[in-house]
Protein backbone atom coordinates (compact mmCIF):
# COMPACT_ATOMS: atom_id res chain seq x y z
CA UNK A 1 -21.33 15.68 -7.86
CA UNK A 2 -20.78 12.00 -8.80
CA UNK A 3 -18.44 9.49 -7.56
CA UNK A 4 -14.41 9.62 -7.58
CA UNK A 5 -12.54 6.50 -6.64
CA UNK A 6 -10.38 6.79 -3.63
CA UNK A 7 -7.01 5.16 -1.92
CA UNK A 8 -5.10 5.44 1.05
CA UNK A 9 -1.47 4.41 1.32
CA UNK A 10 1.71 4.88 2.56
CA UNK A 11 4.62 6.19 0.59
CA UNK A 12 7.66 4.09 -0.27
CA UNK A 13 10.22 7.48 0.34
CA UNK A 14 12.88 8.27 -2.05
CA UNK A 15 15.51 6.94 -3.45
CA UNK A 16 13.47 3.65 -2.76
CA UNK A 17 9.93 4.67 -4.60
CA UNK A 18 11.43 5.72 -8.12
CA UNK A 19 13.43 2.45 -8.25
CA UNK A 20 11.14 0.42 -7.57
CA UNK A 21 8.63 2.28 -9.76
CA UNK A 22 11.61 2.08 -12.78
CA UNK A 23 11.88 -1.37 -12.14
CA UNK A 24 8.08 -2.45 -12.40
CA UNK A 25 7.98 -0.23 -16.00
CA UNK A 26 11.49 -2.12 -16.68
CA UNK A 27 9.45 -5.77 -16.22
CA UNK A 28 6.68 -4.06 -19.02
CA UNK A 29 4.16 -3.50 -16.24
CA UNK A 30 3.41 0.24 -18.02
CA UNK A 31 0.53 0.47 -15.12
CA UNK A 32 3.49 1.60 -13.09
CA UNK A 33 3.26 4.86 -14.73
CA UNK A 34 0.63 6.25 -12.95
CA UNK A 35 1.20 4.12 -9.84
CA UNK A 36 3.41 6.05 -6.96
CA UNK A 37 5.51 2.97 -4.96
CA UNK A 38 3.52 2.33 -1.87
CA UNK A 39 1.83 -0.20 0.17
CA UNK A 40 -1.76 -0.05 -0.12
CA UNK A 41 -4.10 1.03 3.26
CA UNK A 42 -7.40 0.97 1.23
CA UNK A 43 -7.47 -0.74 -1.97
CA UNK A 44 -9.16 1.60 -4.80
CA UNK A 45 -12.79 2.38 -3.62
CA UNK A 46 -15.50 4.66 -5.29
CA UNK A 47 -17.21 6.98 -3.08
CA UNK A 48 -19.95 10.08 -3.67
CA UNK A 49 -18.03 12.99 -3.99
CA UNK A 50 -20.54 14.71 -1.49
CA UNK A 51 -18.24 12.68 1.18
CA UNK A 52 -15.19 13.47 0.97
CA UNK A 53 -14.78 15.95 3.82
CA UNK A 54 -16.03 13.16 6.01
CA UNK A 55 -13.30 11.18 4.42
CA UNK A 56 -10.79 13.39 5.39
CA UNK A 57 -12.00 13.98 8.13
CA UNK A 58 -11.87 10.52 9.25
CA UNK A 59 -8.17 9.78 7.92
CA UNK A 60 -7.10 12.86 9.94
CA UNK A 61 -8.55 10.99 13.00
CA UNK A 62 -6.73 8.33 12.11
CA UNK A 63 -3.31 9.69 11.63
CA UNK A 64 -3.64 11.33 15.30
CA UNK A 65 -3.90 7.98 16.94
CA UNK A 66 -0.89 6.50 15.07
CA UNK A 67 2.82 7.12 15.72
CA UNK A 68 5.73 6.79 13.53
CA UNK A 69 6.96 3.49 13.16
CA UNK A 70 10.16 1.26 11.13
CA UNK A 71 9.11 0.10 7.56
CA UNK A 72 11.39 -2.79 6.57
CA UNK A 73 11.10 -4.25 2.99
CA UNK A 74 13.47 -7.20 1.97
CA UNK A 75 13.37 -9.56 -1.07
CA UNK A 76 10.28 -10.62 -2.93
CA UNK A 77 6.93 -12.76 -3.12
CA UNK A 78 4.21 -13.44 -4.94
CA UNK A 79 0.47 -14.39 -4.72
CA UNK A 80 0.39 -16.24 -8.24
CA UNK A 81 -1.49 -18.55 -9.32
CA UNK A 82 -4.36 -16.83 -7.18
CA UNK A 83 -3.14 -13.31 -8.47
CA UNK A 84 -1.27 -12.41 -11.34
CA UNK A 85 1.62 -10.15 -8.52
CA UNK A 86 5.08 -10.04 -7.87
CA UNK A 87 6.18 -7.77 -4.77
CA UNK A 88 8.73 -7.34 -2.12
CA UNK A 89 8.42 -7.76 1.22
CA UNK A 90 7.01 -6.07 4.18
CA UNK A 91 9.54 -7.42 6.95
CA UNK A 92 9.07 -5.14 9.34
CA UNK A 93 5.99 -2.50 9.96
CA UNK A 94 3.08 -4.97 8.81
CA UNK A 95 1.50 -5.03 12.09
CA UNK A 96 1.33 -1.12 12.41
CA UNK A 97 0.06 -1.58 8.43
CA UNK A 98 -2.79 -3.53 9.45
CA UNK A 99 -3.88 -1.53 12.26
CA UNK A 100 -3.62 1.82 10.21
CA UNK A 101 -6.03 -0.15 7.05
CA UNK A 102 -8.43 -1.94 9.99
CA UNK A 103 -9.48 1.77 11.05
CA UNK A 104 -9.15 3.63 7.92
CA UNK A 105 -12.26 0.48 7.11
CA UNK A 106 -14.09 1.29 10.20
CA UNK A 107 -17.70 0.16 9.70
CA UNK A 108 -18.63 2.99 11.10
CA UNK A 109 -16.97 5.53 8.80
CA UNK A 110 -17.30 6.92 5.23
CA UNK A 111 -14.58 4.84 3.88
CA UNK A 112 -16.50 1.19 5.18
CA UNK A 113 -16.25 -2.06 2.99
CA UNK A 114 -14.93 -5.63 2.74
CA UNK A 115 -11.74 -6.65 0.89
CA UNK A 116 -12.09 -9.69 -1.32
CA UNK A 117 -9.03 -11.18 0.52
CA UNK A 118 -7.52 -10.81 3.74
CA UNK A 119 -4.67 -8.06 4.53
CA UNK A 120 -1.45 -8.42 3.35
CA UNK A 121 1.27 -5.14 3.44
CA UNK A 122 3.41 -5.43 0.07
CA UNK A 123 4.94 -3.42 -2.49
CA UNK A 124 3.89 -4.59 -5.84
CA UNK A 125 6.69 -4.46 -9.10
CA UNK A 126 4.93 -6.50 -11.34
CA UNK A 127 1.43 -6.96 -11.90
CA UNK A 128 -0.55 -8.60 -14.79
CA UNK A 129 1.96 -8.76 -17.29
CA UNK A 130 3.83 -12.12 -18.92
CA UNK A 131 5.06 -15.03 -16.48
CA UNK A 132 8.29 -14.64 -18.23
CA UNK A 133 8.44 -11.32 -17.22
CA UNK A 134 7.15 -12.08 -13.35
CA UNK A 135 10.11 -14.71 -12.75
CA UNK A 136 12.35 -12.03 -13.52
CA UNK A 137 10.83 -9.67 -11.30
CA UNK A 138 10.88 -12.25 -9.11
CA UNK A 139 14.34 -12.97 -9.27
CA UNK A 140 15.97 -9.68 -10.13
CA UNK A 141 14.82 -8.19 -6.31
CA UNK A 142 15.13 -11.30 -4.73
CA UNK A 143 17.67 -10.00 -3.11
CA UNK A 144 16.40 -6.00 -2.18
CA UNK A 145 16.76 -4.44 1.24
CA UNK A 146 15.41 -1.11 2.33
CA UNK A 147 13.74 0.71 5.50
CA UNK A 148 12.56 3.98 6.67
CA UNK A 149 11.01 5.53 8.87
CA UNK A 150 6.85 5.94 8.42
CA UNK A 151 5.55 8.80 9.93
CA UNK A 152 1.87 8.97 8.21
CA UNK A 153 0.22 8.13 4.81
CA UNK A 154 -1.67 9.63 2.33
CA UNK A 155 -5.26 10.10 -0.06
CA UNK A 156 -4.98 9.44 -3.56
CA UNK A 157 -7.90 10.04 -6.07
CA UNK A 158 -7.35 8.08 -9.19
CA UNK A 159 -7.60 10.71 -12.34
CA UNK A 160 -10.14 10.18 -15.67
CA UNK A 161 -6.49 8.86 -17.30
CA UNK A 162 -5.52 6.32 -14.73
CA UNK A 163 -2.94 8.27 -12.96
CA UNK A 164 -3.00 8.29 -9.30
CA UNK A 165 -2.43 11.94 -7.90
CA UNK A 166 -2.07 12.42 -4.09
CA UNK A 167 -5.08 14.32 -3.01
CA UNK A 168 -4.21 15.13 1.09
CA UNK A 169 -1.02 13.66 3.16
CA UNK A 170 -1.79 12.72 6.85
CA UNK A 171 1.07 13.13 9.64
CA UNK A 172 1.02 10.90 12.82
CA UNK A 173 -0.19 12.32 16.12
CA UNK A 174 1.53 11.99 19.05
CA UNK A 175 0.29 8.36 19.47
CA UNK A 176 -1.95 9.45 22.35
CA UNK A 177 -4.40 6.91 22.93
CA UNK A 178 -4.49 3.72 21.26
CA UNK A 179 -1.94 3.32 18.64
CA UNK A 180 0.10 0.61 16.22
CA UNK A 181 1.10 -2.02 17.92
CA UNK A 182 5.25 -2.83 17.67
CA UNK A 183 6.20 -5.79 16.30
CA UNK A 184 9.30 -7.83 15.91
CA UNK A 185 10.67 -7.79 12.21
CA UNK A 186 10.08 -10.65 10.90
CA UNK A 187 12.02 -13.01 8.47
CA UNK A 188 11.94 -12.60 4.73
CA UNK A 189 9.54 -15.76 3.66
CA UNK A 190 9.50 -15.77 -0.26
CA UNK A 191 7.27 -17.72 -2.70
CA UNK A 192 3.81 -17.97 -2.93
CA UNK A 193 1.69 -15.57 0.33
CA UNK A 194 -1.94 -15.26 1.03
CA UNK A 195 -3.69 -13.52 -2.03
CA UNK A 196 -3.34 -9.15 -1.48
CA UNK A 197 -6.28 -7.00 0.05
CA UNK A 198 -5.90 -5.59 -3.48
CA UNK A 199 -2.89 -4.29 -5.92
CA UNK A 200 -2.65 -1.58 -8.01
């Protein structure tokens, strides 16, 4: 059957996802193209096809533990010189983030592995393209706000082209059971951050 290559994220809702997307193809990141706005659970990650209904299975496990929770996003970051990114903010809703992407990791489950560096919930608008073009990323959100409400995430199989399509989307439970912790928001810190779990 071969192997596809996998991701798990959660959706940055609308208006907020197209403009942001728009803006990361307006900074000549043409990634963005294939590349729906979202902050990354799993980091892209090739599996045997043979497992995907364990995969699901195990994200729908998942998603009935959690509960919705307040996504907050305000101004931007970046992890240069260690990565080539430019991203806004998770203010609010990283500590929910990094229980949903600890157990979507289990050891024990089909989607197991180590990231390269540690956790850190972002959006990314720029990636990989020139430094001119990162300060202005940089500068032209510095000064973005949004929030919703998150009430699940989503599979994503990357296609032969590049393009990211969404494969399954996974609603919260009731929260019965252990669940995302709540969290204070916490205040916008720009500039260089840790280096990202992964961007794409």
């Amino acid at each position: 059957m071969g192997t596809v290559t996998l991701g798990v994220s959660i959706a940055v809702p609308e208006p907020y996802g197209s403009f942001l997307q728009k803006c990361r193809v307006g900074f000549g990141d043409q990634q963005a193209h294939g590349i729906p706005t979202h902050v990354t659970l799993l980091p892209p990650t090739e599996v045997d096809a043979a497992v995907l209904p364990a995969v699901r299975g195990h994200l729908a496990e998942v998603a009935a533990a959690g509960r919705c929770f307040t996504m907050r996003l305000s101004g931007t970051g970046t992890f240069r010189p260690l990565s080539p990114v430019v991203f806004v903010n998770v203010v609010e809703g990283s500590a929910a983030c990094s229980w949903l992407q600890k157990r979507v990791r289990d050891g024990s489950g089909p989607l197991a592995r180590e990231l390269q560096f540690p956790y850190h919930p972002h959006v990314t608008v720029a990636h990989g393209i020139d430094e001119e073009a990162m300060d202005r990323a940089f500068a032209e959100l510095a000064e973005y706000e949004a929030a919703w409400t998150t009430c699940g995430f989503a599979l994503y199989e990357q296609g032969a082209d590049g393009v990211w399509q969404l494969e399954r989307e996974y609603p919260f439970g009731d929260g019965r059971g252990e669940a995302p912790p709540a969290a204070p928001a916490v205040p916008r810190q720009p500039g260089v951050s840790r280096p990202p779990a992964a961007s794409r």
